[in-house]
Protein backbone atom coordinates (compact mmCIF):
# COMPACT_ATOMS: atom_id res chain seq x y z
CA UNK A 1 132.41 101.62 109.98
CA UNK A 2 130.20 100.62 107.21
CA UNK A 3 128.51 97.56 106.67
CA UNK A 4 128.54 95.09 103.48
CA UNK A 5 125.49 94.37 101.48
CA UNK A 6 126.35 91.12 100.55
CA UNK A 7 124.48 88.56 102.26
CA UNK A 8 127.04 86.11 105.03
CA UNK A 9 127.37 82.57 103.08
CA UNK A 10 126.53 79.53 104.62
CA UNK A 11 129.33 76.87 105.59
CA UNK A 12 127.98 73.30 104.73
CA UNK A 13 130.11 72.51 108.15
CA UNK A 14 127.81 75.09 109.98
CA UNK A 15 125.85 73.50 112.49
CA UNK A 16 123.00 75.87 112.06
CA UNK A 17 120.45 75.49 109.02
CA UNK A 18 121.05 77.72 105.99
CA UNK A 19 118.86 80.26 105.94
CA UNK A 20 115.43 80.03 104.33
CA UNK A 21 115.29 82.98 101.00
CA UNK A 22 112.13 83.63 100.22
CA UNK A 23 110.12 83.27 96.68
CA UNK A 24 109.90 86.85 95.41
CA UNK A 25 106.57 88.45 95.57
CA UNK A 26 104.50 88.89 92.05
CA UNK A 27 101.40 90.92 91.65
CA UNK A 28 98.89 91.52 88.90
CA UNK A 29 96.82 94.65 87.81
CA UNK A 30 93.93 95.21 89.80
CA UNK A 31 95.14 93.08 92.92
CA UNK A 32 94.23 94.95 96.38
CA UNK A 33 96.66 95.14 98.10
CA UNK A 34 98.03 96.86 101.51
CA UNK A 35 101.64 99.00 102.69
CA UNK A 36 102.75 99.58 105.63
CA UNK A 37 103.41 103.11 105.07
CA UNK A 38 100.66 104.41 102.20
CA UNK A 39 98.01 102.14 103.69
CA UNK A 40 95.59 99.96 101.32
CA UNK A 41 95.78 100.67 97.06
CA UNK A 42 95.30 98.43 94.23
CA UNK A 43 97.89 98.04 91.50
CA UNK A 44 97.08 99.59 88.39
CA UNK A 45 100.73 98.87 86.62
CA UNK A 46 103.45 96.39 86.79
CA UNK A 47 107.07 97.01 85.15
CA UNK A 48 108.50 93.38 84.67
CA UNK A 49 109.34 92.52 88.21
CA UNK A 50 110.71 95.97 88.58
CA UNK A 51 108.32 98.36 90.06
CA UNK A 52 104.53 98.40 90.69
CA UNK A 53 102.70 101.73 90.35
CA UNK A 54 99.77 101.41 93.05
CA UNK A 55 96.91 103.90 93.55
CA UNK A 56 96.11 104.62 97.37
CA UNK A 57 93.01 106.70 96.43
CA UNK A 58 95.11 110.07 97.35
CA UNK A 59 98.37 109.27 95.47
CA UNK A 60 99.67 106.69 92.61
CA UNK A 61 103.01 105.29 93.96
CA UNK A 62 105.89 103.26 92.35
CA UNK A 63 106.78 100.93 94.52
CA UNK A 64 110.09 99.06 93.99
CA UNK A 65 110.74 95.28 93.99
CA UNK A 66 111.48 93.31 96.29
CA UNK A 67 108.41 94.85 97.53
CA UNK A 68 109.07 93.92 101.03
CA UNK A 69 106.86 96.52 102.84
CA UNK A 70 103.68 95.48 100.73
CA UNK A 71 100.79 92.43 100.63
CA UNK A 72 98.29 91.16 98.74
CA UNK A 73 95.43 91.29 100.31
């Protein structure tokens, strides 16, 4: 059994709220900023809201947007 990507839609009947999406995250060249798997870089490229390429001192990395594993610092 596989499961769908699509997100569940919200009934305006539903007694629960609707959830909350958050804003996506932007970044600039030369922000510091932290992963949780390559540790602490600094961006040093942005592709339109598509990718960041980020140096962590022993690799450059492109990370993909949403960027949800990565902070500013």
């Amino acid at each position: 059994m596989t499961k769908s990507a699509a997100p569940k839609r919200h009934l305006p009947t539903s007694p629960f709220k609707a959830p909350v999406t958050q804003a996506p995250k932007h970044f600039a060249v030369g922000d510091r900023v932290t992963h949780d798997v390559y540790g602490l870089g600094r961006v040093v490229g942005i592709e339109d809201g598509i990718a960041a390429l980020v140096d962590f001192g022993s690799a450059q990395t492109r990370i993909l947007s949403p960027y949800a594993k990565m902070t500013k610092l």
